[in-house]
Protein backbone atom coordinates (compact mmCIF):
# COMPACT_ATOMS: atom_id res chain seq x y z
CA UNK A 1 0.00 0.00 0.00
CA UNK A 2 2.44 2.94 -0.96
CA UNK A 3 0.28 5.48 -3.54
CA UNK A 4 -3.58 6.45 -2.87
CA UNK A 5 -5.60 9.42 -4.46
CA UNK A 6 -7.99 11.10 -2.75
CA UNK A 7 -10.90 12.55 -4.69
CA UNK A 8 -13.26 15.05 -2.80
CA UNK A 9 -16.67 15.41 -4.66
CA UNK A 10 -19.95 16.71 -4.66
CA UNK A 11 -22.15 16.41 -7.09
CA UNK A 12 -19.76 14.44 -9.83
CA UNK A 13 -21.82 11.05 -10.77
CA UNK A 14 -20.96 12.31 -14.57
CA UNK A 15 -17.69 12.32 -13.89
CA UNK A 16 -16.59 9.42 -11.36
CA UNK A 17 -16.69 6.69 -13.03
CA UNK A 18 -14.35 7.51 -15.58
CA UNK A 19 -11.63 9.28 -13.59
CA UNK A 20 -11.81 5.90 -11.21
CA UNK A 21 -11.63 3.72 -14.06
CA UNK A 22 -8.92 6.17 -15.19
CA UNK A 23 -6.79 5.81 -11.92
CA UNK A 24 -7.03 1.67 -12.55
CA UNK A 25 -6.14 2.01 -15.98
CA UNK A 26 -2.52 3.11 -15.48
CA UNK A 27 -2.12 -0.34 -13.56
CA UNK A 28 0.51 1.48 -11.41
CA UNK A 29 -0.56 0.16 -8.34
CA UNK A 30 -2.27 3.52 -7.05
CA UNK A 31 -5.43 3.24 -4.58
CA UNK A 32 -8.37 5.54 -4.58
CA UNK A 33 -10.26 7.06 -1.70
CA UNK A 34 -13.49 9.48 -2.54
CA UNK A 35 -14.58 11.65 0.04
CA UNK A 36 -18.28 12.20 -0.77
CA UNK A 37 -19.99 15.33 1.04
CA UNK A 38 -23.50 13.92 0.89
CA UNK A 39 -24.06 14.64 -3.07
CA UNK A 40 -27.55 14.75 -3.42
CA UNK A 41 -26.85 13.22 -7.28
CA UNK A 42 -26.03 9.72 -5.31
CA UNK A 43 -22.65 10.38 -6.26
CA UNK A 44 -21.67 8.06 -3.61
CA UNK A 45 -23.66 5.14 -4.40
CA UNK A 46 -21.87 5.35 -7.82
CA UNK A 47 -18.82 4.46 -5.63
CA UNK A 48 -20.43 1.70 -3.99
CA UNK A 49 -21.41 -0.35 -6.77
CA UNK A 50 -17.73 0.29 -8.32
CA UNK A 51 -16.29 -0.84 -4.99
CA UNK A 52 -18.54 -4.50 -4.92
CA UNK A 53 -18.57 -5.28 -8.73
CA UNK A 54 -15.03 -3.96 -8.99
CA UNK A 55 -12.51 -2.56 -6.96
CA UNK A 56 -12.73 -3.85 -3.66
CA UNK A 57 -9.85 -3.43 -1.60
CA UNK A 58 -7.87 -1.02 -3.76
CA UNK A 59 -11.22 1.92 -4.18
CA UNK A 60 -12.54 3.62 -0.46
CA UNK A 61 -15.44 5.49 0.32
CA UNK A 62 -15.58 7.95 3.00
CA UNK A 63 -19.29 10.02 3.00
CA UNK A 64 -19.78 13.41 5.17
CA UNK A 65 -22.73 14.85 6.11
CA UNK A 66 -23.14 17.55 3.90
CA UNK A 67 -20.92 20.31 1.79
CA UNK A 68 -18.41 21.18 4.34
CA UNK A 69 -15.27 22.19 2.67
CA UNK A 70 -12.67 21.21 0.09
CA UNK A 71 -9.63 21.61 2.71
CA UNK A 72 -11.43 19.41 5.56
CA UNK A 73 -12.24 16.72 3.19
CA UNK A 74 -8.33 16.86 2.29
CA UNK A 75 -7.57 16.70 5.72
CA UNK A 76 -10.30 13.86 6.74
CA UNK A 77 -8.55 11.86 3.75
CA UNK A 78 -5.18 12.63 5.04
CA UNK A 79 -5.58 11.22 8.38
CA UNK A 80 -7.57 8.25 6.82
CA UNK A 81 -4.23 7.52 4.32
CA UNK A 82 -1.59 7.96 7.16
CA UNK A 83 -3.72 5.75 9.38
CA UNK A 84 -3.65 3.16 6.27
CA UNK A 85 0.28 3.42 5.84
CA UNK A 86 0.47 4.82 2.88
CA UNK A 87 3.56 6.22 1.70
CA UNK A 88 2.36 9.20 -0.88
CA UNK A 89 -0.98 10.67 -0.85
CA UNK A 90 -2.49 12.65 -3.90
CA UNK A 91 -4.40 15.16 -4.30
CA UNK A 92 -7.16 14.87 -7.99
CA UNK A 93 -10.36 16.31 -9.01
CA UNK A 94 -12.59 14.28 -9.95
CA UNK A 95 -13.82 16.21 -13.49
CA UNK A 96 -10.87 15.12 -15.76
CA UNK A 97 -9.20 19.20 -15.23
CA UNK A 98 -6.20 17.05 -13.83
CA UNK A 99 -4.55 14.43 -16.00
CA UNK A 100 -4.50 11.05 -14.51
CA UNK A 101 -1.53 10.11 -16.76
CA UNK A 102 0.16 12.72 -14.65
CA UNK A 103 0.13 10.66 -11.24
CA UNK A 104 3.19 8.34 -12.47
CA UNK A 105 4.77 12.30 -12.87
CA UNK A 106 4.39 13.50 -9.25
CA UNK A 107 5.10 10.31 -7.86
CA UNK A 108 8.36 9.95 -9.37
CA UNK A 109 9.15 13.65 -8.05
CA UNK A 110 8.86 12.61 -4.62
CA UNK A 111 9.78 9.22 -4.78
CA UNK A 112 13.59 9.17 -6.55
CA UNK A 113 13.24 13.26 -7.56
CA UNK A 114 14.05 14.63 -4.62
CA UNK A 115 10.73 16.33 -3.83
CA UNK A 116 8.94 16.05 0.10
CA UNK A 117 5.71 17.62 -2.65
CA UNK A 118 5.57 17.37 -5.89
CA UNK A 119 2.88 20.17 -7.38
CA UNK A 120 1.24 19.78 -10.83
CA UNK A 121 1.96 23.51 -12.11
CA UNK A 122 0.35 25.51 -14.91
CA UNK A 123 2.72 28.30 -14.30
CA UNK A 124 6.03 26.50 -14.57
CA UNK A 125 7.66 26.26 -18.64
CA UNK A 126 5.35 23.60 -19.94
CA UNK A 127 2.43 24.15 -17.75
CA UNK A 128 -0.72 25.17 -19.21
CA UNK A 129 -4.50 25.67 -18.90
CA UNK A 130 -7.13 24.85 -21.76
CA UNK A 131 -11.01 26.07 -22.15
CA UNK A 132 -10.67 28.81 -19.57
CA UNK A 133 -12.63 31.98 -20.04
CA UNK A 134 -10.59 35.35 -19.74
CA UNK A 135 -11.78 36.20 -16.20
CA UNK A 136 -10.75 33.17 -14.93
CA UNK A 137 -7.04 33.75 -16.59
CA UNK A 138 -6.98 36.87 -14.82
CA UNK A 139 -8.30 35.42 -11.01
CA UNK A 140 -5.82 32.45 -11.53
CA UNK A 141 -3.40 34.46 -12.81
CA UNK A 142 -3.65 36.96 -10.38
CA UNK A 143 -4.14 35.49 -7.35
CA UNK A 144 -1.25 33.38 -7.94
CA UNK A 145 1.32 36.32 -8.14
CA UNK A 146 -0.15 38.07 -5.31
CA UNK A 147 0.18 35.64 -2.80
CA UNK A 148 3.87 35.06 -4.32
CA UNK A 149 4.29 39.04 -3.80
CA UNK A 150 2.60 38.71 0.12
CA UNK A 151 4.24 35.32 1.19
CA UNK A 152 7.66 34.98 -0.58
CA UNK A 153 6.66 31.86 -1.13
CA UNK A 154 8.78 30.53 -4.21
CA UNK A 155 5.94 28.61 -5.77
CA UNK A 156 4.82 29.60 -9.28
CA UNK A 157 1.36 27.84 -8.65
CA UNK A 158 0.44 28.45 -5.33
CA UNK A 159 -3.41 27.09 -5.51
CA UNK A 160 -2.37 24.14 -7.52
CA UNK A 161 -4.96 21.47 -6.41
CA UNK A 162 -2.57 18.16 -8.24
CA UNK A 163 -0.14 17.29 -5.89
CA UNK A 164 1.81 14.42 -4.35
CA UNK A 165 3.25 14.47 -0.57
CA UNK A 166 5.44 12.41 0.90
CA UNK A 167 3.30 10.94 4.41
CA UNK A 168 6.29 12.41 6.15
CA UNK A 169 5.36 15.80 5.48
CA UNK A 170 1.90 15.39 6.52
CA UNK A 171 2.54 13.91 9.42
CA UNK A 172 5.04 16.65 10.76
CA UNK A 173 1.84 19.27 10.16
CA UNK A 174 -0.62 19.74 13.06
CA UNK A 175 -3.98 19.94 10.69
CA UNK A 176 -6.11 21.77 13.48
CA UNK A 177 -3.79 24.57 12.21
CA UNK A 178 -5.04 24.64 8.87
CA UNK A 179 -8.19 27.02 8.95
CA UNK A 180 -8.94 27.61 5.73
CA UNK A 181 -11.14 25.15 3.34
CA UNK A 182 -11.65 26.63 0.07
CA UNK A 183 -9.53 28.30 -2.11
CA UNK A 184 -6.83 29.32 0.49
CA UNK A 185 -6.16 25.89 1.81
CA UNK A 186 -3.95 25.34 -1.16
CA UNK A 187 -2.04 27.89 -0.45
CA UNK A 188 -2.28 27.69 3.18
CA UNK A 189 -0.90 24.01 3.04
CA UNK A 190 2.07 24.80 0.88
CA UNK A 191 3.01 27.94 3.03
CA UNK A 192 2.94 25.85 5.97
CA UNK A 193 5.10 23.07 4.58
CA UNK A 194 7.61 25.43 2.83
CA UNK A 195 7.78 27.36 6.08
CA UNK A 196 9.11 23.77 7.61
CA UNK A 197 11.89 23.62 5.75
CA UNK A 198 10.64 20.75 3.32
CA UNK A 199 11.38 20.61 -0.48
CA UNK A 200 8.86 22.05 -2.98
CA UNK A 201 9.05 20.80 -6.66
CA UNK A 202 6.76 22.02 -9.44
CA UNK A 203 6.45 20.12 -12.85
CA UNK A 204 4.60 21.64 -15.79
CA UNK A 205 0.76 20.24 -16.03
CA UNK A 206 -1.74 21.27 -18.66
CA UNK A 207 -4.94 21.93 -16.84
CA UNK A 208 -8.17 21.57 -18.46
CA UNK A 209 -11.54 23.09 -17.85
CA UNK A 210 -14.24 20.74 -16.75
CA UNK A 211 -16.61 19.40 -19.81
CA UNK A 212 -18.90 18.07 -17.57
CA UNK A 213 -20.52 19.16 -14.26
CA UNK A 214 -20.41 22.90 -12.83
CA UNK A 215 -17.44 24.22 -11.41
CA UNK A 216 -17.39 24.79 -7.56
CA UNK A 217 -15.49 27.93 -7.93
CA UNK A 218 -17.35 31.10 -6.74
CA UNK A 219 -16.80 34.51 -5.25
CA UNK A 220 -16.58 33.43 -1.84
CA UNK A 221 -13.98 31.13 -2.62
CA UNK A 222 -11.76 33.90 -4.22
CA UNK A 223 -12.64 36.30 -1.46
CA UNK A 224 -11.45 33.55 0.74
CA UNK A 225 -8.37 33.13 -0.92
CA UNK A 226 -7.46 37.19 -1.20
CA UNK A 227 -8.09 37.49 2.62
CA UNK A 228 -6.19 33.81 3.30
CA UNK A 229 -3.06 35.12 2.04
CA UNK A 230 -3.09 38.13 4.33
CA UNK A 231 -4.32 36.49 7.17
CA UNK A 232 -1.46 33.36 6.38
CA UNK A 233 1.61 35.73 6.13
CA UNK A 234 0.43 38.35 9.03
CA UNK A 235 0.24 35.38 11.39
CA UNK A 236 3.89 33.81 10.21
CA UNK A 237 5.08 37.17 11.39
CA UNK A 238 3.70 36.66 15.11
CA UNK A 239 3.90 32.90 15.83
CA UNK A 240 6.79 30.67 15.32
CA UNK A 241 5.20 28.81 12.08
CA UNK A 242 7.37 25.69 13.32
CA UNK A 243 5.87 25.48 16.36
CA UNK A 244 2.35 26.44 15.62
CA UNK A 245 1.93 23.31 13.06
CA UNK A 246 4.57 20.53 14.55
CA UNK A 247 1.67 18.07 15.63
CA UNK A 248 1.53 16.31 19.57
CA UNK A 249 3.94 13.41 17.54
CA UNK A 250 6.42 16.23 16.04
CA UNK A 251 7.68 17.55 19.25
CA UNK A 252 11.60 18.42 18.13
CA UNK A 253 13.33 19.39 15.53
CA UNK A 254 14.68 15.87 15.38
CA UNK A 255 11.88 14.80 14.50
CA UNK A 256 11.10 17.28 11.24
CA UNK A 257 15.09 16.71 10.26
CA UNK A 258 13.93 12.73 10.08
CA UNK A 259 11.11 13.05 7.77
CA UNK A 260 12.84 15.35 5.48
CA UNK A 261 16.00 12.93 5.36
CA UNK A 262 13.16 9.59 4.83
């Protein structure tokens, strides 16, 4: 059990199906764990059938009582794969705008590249988007060289949502430190791990628009992330960022220098 991918969704029967049977379809040994919150489009009983008929034992399930957030159905996956033992955890969408082909990319980032995360970049050379309208260019766009301009942080793609991490780096972060859920948990998560002194490796995606489905983005979610990045970089100047997200099992330094070095 060393690769699993979460998938949040909500609202995606169209579309998850074929990014599971995707996922299989590399045969490169990677898992799958959905995190359905409660789609009323039965969604999750989409899963079900695919996990008796077909992929039992290598596709999960994990239902939430209602919409409650893309970051805390990251983080309820996270815990759920480090419980598990698994060695790399993966962030995916489920509506095709990552690349499954693109797993075997990220993995081998982390795994013999070098990387503690691997992100999926549109903003590195090579990295691209497809089918976006102009005003989503600009939000993307923008927001990702403003929080570069407010953080520091050396990431061309801050609010990348494809990405690989080693379980080492999410077990050295205490997750009841990570407040946002929506568009600034992205960001919020990288920040955090760059700020620990792990290494951050971006390889050039092409990210398409959905065909399928409606997009979950909205103007709370970009008013989330404009404020995030404030609020993110005006606390790092207060607290010792170390300290505020080693978790109860990451009490030294020690500890932190033996995950990067795994």
């Amino acid at each position: 059990m060393e690769k699993i991918v979460i998938i949040p969704t909500y609202n995606e029967r169209e579309n998850i199906t074929p990014i599971i049977r995707a996922v299989f379809d590399l045969q490169e040994g990677y898992h799958v764990l959905v995190i359905d919150d409660g789609s009323p489009d039965g969604t999750a009983d989409i899963v079900k059938t695919l996990i008796s008929n077909e992929y039992s034992g290598k596709l999960f399930l994990e239902e939430r009582k209602g919409k409650l957030g893309l970051g805390t159905a990251y983080i309820h996956g996270f815990k759920w794969s480090i419980e598990k033992g698994y060695a790399f955890i993966f962030e995916m969408d489920a509506d095709f705008s990552h690349d499954p082909h693109d797993l075997e990319r990220l993995y081998q980032t982390c795994k013999t590249g070098g990387a503690d995360l691997a992100v999926g970049s549109r903003y590195v050379k090579g990295g691209s988007t497809e089918n976006w309208p102009i005003d989503r260019h600009i939000y993307s766009r923008g927001g990702a060289l403003y929080t570069r301009m407010l953080t520091w942080m050396p990431i061309k793609d801050p609010t990348a949502g494809f990405v690989c991490y080693k379980k080492e780096v999410l077990e050295a972060i205490n997750f009841e430190m990570i407040s946002f859920v929506g568009y600034a948990f992205q960001i919020e998560m990288k920040f955090a791990i760059w700020k620990l002194g792990f290494v951050i490796k971006e390889i050039p995606i092409i990210f398409r628009d959905r065909k399928i489905g409606v997009s979950k983005m909205n103007k709370g979610i970009i008013k989330e992330g404009v404020l995030g990045v404030i609020s993110i970089q005006w606390q790092s100047f207060f607290k010792n960022y170390r300290n505020r997200l080693k978790s109860a099992n990451t009490d030294d330094d020690e500890t932190i220098s033996a995950a990067k070095a795994s």
